[in-house]
N, C-alpha and C. Protein backbone atom coordinates (compact mmCIF):
# COMPACT_ATOMS: atom_id res chain seq x y z
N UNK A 1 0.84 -1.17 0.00
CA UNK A 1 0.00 0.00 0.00
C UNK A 1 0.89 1.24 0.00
N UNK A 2 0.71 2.13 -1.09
CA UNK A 2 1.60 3.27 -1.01
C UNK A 2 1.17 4.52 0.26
N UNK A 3 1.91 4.99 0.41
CA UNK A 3 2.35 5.77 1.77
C UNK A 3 1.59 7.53 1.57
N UNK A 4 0.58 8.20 2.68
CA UNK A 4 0.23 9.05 2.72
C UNK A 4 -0.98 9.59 0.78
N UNK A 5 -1.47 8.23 0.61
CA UNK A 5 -2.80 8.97 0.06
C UNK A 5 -3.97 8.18 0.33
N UNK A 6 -4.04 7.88 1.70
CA UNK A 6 -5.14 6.97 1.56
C UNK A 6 -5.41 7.97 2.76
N UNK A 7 -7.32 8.64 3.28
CA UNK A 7 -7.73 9.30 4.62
C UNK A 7 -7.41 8.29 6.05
N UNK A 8 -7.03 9.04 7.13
CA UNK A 8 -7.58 8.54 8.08
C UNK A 8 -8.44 7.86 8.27
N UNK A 9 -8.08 6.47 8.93
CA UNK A 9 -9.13 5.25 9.10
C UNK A 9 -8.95 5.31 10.75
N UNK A 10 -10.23 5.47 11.52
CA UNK A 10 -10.09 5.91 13.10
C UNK A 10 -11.15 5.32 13.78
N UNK A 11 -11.11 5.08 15.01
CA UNK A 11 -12.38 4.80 15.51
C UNK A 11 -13.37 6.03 15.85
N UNK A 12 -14.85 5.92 15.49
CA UNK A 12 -15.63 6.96 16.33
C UNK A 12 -16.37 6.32 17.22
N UNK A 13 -17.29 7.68 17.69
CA UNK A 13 -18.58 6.93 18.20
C UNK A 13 -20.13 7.15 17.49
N UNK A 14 -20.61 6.43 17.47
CA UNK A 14 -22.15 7.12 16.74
C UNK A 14 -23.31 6.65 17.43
N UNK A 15 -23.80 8.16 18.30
CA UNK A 15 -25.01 8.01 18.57
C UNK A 15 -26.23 7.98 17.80
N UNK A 16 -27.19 7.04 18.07
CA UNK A 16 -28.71 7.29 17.50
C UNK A 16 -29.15 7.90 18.18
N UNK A 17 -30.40 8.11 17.38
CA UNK A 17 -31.82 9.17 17.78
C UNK A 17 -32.51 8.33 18.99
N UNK A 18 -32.04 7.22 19.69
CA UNK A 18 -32.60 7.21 20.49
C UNK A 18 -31.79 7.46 22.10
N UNK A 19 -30.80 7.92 21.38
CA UNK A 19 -29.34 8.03 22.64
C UNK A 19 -28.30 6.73 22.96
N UNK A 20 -28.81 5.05 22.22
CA UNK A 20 -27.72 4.13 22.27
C UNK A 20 -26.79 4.60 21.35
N UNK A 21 -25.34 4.15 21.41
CA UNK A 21 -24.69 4.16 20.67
C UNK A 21 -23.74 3.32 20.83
N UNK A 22 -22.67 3.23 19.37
CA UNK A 22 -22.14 1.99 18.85
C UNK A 22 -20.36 2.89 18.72
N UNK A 23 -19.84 1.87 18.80
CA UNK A 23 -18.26 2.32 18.10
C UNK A 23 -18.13 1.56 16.79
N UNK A 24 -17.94 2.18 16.08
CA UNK A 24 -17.02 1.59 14.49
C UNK A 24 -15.69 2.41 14.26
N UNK A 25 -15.23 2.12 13.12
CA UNK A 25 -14.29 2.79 11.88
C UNK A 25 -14.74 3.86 11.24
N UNK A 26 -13.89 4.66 10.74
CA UNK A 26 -14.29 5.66 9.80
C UNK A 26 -13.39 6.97 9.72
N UNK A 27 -14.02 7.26 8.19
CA UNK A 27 -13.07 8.50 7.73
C UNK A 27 -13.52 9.70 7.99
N UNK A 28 -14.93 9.38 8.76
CA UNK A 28 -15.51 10.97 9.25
C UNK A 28 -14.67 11.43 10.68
N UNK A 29 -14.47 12.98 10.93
CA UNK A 29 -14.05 13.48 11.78
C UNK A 29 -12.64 12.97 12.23
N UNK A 30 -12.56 13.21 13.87
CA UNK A 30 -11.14 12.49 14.19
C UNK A 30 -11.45 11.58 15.17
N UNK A 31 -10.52 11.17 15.37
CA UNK A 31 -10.18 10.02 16.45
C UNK A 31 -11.07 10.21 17.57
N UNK A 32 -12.02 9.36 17.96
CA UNK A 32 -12.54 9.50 19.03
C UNK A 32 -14.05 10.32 19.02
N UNK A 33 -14.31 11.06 18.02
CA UNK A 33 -15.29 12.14 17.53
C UNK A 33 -16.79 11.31 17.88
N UNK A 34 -17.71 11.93 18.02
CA UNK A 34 -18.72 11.21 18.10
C UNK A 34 -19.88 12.14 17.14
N UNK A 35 -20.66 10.93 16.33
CA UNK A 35 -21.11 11.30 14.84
C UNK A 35 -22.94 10.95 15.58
N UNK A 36 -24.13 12.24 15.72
CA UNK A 36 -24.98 12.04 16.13
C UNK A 36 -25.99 12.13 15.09
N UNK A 37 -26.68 10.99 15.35
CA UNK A 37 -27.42 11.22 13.64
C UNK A 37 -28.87 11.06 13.77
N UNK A 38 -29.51 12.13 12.96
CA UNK A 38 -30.64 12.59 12.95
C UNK A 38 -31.96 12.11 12.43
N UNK A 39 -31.31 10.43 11.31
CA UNK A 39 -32.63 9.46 11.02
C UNK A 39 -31.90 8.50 11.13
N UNK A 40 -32.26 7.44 11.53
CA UNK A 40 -31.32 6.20 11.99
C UNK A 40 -32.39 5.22 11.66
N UNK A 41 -31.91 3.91 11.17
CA UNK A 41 -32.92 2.72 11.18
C UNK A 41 -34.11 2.39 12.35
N UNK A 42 -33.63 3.14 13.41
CA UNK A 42 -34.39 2.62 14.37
C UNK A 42 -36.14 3.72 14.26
N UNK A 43 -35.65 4.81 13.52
CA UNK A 43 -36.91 5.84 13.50
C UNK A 43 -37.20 5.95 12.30
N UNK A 44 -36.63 5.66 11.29
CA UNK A 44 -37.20 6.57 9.61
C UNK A 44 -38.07 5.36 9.37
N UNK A 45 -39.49 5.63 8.37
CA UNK A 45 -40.38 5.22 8.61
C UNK A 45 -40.16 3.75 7.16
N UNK A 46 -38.37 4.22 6.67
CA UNK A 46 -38.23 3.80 5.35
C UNK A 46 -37.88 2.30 5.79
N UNK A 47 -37.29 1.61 6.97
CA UNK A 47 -36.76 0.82 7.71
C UNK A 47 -37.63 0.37 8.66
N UNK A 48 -38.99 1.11 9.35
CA UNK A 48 -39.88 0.67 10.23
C UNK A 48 -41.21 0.27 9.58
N UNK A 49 -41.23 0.58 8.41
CA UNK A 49 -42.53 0.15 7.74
C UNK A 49 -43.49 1.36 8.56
N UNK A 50 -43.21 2.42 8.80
CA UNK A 50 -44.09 3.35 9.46
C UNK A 50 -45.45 3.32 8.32
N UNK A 51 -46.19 4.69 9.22
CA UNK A 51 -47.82 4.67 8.71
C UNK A 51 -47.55 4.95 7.31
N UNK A 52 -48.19 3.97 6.78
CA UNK A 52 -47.76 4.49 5.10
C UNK A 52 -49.70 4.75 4.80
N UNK A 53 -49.82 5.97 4.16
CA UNK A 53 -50.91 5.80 3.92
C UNK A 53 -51.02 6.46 2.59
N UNK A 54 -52.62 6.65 1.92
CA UNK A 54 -52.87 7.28 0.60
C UNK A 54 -53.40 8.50 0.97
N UNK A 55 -52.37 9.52 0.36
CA UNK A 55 -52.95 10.90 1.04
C UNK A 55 -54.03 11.17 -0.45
N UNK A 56 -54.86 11.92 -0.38
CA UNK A 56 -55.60 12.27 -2.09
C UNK A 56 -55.42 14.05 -1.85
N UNK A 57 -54.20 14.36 -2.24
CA UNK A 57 -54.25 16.06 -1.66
C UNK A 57 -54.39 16.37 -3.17
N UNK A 58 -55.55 17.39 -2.88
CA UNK A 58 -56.03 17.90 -4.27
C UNK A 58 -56.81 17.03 -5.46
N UNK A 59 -57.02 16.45 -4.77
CA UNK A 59 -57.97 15.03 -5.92
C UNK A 59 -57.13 14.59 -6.68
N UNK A 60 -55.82 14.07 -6.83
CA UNK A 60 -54.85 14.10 -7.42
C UNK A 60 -55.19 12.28 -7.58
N UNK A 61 -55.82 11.82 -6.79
CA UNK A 61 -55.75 10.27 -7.38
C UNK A 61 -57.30 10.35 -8.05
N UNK A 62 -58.32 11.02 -7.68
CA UNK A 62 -59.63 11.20 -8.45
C UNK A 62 -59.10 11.36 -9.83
N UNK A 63 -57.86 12.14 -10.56
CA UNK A 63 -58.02 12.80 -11.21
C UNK A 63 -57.24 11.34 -11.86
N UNK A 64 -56.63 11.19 -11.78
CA UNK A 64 -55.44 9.80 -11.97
C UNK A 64 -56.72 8.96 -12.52
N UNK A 65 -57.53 8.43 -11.60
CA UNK A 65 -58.62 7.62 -12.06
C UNK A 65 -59.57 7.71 -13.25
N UNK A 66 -59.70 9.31 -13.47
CA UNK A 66 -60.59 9.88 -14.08
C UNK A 66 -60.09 9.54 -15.55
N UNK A 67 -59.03 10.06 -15.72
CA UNK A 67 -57.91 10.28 -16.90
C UNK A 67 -57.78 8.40 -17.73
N UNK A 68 -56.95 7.65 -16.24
CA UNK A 68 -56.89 6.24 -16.88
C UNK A 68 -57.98 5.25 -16.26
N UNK A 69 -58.79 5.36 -15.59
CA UNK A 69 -59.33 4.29 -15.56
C UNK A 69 -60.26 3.62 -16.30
N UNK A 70 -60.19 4.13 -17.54
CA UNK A 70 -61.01 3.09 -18.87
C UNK A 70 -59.93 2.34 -19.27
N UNK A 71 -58.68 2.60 -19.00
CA UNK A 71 -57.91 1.58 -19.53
C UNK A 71 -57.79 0.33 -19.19
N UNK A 72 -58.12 -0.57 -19.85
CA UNK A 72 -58.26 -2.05 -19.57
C UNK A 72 -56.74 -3.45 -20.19
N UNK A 73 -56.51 -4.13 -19.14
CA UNK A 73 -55.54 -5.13 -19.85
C UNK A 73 -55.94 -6.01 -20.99
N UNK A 74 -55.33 -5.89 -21.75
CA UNK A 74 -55.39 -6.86 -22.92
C UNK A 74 -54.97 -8.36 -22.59
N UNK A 75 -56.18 -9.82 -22.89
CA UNK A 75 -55.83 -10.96 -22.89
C UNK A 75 -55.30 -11.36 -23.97
């Protein structure tokens, strides 16, 4: 491995949004730094299957329907 072009490889700390936190590796910050992060698997709704629902803001799926729903699949 050639000498002085590769970043700092260091330990941090990284807290979640719920206040546990973990130690790893990494090229963020310095040695020892602690990295607090603001959507974490444990809360974003992309990883929890949160409330997913059908919003209709502005009739925007009425209108969707209106437009294609004569369209039919071909057997």
């Amino acid at each position: 491995m050639r000498k002085d072009i590769h970043p700092d490889y260091h330990t941090i700390t990284v807290q979640m949004t719920d206040g546990t936190t973990f130690e790893t590796r990494s090229t963020w910050g310095k040695e020892g730094d602690t990295l607090r992060l603001e959507i974490d698997p444990k809360s974003h709704p992309a990883w929890t299957g949160g409330a997913q629902r059908l919003v209709d803001t502005g009739g925007q799926v009425a209108r969707f329907n209106k437009r294609f729903g004569s369209f039919k699949l071909k057997k």
